[in-house]
PDB file of N, CA and C in Angstrom:
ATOM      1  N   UNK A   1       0.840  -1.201   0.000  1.00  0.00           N
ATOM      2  CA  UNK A   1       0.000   0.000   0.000  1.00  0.00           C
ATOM      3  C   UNK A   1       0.869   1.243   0.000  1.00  0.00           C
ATOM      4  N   UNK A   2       1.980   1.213   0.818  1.00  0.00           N
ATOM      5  CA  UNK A   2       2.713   2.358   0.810  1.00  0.00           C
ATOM      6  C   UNK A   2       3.585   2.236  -0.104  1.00  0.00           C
ATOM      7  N   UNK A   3       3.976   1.678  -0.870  1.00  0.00           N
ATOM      8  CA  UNK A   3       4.686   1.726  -1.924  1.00  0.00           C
ATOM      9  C   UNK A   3       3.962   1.965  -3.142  1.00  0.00           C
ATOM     10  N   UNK A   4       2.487   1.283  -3.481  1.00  0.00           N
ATOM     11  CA  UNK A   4       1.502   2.151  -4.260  1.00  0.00           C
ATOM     12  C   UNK A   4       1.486   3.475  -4.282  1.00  0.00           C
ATOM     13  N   UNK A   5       1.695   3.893  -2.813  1.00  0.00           N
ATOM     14  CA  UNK A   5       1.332   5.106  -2.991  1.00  0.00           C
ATOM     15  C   UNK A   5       2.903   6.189  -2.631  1.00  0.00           C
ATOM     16  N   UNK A   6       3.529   6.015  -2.780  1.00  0.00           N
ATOM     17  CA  UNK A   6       4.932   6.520  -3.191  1.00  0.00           C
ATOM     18  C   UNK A   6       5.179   6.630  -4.516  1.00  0.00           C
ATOM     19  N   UNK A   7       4.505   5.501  -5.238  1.00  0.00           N
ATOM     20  CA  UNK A   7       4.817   5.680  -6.743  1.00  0.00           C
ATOM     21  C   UNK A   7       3.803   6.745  -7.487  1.00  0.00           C
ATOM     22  N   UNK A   8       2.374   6.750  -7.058  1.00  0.00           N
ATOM     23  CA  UNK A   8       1.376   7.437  -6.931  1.00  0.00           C
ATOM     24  C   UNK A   8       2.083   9.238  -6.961  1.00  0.00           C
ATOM     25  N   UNK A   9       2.697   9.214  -5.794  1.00  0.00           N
ATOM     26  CA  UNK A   9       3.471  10.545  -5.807  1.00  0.00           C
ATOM     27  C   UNK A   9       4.404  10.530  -6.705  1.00  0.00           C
ATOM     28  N   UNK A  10       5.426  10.463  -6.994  1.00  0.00           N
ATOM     29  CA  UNK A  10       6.005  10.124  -7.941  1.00  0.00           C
ATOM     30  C   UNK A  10       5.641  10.442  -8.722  1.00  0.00           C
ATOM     31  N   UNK A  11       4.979   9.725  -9.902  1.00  0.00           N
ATOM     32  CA  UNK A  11       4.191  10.318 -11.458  1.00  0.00           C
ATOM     33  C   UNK A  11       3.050  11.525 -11.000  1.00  0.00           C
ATOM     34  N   UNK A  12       2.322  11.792  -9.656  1.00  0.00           N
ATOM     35  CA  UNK A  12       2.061  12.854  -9.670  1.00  0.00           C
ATOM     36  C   UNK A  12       3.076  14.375 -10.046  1.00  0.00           C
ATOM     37  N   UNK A  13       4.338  13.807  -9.479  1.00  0.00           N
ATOM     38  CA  UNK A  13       5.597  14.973  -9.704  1.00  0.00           C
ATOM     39  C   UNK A  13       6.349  14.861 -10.898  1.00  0.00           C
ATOM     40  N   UNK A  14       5.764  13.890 -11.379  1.00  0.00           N
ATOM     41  CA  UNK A  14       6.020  14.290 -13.605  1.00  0.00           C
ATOM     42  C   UNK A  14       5.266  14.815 -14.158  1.00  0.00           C
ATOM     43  N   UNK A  15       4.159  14.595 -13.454  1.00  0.00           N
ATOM     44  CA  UNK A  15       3.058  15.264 -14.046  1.00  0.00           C
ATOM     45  C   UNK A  15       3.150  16.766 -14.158  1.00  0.00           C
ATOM     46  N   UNK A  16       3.701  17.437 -12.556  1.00  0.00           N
ATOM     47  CA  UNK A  16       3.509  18.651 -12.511  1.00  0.00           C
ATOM     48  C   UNK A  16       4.893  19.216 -12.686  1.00  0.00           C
ATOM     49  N   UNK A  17       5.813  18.501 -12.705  1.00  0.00           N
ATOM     50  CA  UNK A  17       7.152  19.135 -13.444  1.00  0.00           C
ATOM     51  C   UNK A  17       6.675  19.224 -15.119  1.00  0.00           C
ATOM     52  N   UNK A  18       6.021  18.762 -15.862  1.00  0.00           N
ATOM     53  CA  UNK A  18       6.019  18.751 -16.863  1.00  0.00           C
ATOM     54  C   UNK A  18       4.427  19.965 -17.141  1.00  0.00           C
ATOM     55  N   UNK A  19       3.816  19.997 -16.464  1.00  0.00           N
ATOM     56  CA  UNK A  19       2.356  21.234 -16.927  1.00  0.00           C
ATOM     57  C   UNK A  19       2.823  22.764 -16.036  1.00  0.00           C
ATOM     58  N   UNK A  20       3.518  22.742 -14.980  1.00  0.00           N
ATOM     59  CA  UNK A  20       3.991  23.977 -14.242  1.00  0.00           C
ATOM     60  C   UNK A  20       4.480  24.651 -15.033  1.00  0.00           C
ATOM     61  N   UNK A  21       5.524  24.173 -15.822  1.00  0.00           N
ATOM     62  CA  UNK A  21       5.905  25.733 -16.948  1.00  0.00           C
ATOM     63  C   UNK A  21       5.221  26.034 -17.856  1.00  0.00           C
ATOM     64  N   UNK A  22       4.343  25.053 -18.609  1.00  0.00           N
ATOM     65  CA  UNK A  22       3.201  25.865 -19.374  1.00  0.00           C
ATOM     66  C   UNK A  22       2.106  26.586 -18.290  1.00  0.00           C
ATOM     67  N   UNK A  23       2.075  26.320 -17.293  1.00  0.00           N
ATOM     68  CA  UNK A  23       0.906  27.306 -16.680  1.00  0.00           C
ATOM     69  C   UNK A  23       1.777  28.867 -16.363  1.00  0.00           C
ATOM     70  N   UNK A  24       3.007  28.477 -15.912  1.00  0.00           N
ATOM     71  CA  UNK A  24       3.418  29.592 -15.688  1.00  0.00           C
ATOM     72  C   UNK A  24       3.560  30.629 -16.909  1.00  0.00           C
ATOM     73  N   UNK A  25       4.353  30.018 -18.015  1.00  0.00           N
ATOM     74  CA  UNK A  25       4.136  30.876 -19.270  1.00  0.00           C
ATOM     75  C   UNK A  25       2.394  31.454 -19.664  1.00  0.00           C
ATOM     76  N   UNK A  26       1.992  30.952 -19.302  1.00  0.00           N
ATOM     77  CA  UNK A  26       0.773  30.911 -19.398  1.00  0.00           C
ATOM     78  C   UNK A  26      -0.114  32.166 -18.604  1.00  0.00           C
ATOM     79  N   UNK A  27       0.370  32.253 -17.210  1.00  0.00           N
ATOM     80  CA  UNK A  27      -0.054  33.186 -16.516  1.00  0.00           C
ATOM     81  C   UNK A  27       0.662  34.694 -16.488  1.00  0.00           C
ATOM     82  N   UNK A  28       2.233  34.274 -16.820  1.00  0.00           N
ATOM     83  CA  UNK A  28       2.786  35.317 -17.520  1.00  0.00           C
ATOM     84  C   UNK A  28       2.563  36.354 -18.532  1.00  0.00           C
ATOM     85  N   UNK A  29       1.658  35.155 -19.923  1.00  0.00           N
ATOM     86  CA  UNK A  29       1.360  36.209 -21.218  1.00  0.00           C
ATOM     87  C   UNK A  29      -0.031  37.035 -20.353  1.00  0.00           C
ATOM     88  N   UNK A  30      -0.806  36.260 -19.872  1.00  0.00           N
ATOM     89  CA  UNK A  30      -2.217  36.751 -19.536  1.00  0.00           C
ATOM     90  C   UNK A  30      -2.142  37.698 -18.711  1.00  0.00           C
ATOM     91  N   UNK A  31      -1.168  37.970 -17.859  1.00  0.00           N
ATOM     92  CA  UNK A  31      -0.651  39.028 -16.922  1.00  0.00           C
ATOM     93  C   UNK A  31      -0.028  40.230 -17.872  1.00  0.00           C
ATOM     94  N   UNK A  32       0.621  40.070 -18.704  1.00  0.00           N
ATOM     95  CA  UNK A  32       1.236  41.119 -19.589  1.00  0.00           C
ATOM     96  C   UNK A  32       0.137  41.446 -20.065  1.00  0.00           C
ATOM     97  N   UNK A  33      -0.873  40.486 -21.000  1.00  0.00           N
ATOM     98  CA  UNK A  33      -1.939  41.344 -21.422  1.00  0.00           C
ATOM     99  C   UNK A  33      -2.662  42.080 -20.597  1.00  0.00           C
ATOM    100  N   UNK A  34      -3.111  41.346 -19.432  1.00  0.00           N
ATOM    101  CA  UNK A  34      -3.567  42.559 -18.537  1.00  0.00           C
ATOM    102  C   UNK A  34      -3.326  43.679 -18.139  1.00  0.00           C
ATOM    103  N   UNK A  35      -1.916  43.949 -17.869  1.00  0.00           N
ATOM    104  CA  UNK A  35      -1.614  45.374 -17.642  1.00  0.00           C
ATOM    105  C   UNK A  35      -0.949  46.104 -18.858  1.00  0.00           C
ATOM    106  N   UNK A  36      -0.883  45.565 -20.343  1.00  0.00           N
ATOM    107  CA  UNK A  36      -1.643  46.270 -21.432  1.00  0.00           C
ATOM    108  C   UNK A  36      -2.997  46.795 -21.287  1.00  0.00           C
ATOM    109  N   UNK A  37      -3.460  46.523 -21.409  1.00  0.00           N
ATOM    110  CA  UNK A  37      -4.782  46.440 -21.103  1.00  0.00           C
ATOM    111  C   UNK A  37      -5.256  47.497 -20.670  1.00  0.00           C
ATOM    112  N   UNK A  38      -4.679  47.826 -18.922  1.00  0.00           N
ATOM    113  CA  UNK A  38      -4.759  48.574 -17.711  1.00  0.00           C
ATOM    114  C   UNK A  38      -4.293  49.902 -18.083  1.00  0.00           C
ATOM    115  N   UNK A  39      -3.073  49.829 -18.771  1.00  0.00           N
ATOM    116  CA  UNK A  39      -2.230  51.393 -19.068  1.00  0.00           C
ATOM    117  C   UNK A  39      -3.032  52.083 -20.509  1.00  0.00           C
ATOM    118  N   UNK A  40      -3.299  51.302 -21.537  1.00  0.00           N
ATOM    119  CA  UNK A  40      -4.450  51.971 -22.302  1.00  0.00           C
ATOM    120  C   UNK A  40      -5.855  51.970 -21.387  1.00  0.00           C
TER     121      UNK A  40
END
């Protein structure tokens, strides 16, 4: 059971090593557009 769930964690933390930098790029452009946005 605890080794299920060690591995469980595990591919959870490929998962989010691998989608964290598209969210971050992600929240980055949408943030720039926003304060485009803001200054016009």
């Amino acid at each position: 059971m605890l080794a299920a769930f060690n591995t469980h964690i595990k591919v959870m933390m490929n998962i989010h090593i691998r989608i964290l930098p598209v969210t971050l790029i992600w929240v980055l452009r949408y943030a720039l557009v926003w304060l485009r946005g803001s200054r016009l």
